[in-house]
C-alpha atoms as a PDB file:
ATOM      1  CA  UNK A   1      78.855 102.432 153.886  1.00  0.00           C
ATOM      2  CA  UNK A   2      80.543 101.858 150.856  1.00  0.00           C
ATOM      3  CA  UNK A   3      82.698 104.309 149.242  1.00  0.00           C
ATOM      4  CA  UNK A   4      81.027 105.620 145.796  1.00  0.00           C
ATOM      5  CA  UNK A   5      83.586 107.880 144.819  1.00  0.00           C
ATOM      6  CA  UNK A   6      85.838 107.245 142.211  1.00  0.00           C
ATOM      7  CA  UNK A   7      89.388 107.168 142.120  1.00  0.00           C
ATOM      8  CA  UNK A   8      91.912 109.846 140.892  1.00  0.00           C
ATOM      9  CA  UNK A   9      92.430 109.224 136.955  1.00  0.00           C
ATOM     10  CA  UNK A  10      96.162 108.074 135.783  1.00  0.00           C
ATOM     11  CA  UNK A  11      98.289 110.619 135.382  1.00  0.00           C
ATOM     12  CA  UNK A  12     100.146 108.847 132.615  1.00  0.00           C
ATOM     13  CA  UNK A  13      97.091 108.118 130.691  1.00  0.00           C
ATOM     14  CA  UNK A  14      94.725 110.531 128.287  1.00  0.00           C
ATOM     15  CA  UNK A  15      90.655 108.786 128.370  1.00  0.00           C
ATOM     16  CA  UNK A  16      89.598 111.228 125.428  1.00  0.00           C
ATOM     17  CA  UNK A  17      93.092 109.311 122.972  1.00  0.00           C
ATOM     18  CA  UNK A  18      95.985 111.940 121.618  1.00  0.00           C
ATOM     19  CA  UNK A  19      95.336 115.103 121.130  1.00  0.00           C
ATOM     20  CA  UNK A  20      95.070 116.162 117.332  1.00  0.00           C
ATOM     21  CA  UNK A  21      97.879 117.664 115.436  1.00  0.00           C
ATOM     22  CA  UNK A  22      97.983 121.423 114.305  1.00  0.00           C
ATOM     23  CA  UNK A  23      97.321 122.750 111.132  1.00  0.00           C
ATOM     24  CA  UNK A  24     100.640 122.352 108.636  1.00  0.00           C
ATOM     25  CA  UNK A  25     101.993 119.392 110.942  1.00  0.00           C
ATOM     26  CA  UNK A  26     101.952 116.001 109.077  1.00  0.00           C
ATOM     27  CA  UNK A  27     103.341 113.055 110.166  1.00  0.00           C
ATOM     28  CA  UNK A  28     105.957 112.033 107.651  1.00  0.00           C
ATOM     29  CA  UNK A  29     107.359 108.460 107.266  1.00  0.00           C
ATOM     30  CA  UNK A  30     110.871 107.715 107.300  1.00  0.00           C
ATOM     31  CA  UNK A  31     112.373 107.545 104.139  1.00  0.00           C
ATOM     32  CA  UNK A  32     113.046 103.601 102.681  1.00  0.00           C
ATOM     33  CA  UNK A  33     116.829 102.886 102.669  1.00  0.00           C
ATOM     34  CA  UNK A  34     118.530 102.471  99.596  1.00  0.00           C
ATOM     35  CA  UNK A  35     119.037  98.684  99.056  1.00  0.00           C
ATOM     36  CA  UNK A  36     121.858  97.806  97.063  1.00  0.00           C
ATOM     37  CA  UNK A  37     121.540  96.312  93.769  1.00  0.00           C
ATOM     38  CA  UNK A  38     121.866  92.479  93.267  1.00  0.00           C
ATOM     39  CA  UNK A  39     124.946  91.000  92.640  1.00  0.00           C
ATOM     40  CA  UNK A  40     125.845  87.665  90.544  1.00  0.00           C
ATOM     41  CA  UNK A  41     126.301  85.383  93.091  1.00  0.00           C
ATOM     42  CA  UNK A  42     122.392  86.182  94.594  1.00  0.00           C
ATOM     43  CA  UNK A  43     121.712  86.174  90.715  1.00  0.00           C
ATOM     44  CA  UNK A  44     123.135  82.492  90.026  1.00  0.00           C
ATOM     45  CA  UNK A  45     121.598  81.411  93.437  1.00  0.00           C
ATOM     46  CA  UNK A  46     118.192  82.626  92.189  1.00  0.00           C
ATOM     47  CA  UNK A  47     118.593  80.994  88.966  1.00  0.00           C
ATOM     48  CA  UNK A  48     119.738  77.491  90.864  1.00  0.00           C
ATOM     49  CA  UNK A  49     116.700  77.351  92.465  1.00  0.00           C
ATOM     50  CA  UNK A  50     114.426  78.019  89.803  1.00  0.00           C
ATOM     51  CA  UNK A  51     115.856  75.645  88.023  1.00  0.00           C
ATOM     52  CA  UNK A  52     115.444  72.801  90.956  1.00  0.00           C
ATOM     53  CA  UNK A  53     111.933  73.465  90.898  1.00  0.00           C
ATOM     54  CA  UNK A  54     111.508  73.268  87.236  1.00  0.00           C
ATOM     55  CA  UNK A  55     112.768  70.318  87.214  1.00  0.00           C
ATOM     56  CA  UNK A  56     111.018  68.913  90.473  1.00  0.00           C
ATOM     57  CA  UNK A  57     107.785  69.493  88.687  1.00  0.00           C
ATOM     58  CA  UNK A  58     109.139  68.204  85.314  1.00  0.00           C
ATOM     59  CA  UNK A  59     110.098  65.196  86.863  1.00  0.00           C
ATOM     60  CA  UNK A  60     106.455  64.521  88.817  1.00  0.00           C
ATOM     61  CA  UNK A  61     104.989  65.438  86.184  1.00  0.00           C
ATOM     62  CA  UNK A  62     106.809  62.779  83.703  1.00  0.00           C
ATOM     63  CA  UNK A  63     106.338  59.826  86.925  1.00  0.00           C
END
């Protein structure tokens, strides 16, 4: 005969998901890291490319 029992659940693993917090507990996200402000040379590399593209349109546009 077959056997038709089935086998132990995972210990490691909850079937109903994770269990809901209590009242007053939130889950609160890390706070964002301060990024440092620009500086000139990210400023005139910025700049540099806008102006290539400018003028990469300019100049297929004008062809």
């Amino acid at each position: 005969m077959a056997d038709d029992r089935r086998p132990p659940p995972h210990r490691n693993r909850d079937p109903y998901g994770t269990a809901p917090l209590p009242d007053g507990d939130r889950v609160h996200r890390k706070p964002e890291p301060d990024l440092p402000p620009i500086t000139a040379g990210q400023k005139l590399t910025a700049l540099l490319c806008a102006l290539v593209i400018v003028a990469a349109v300019v100049i297929g546009a004008l062809r």
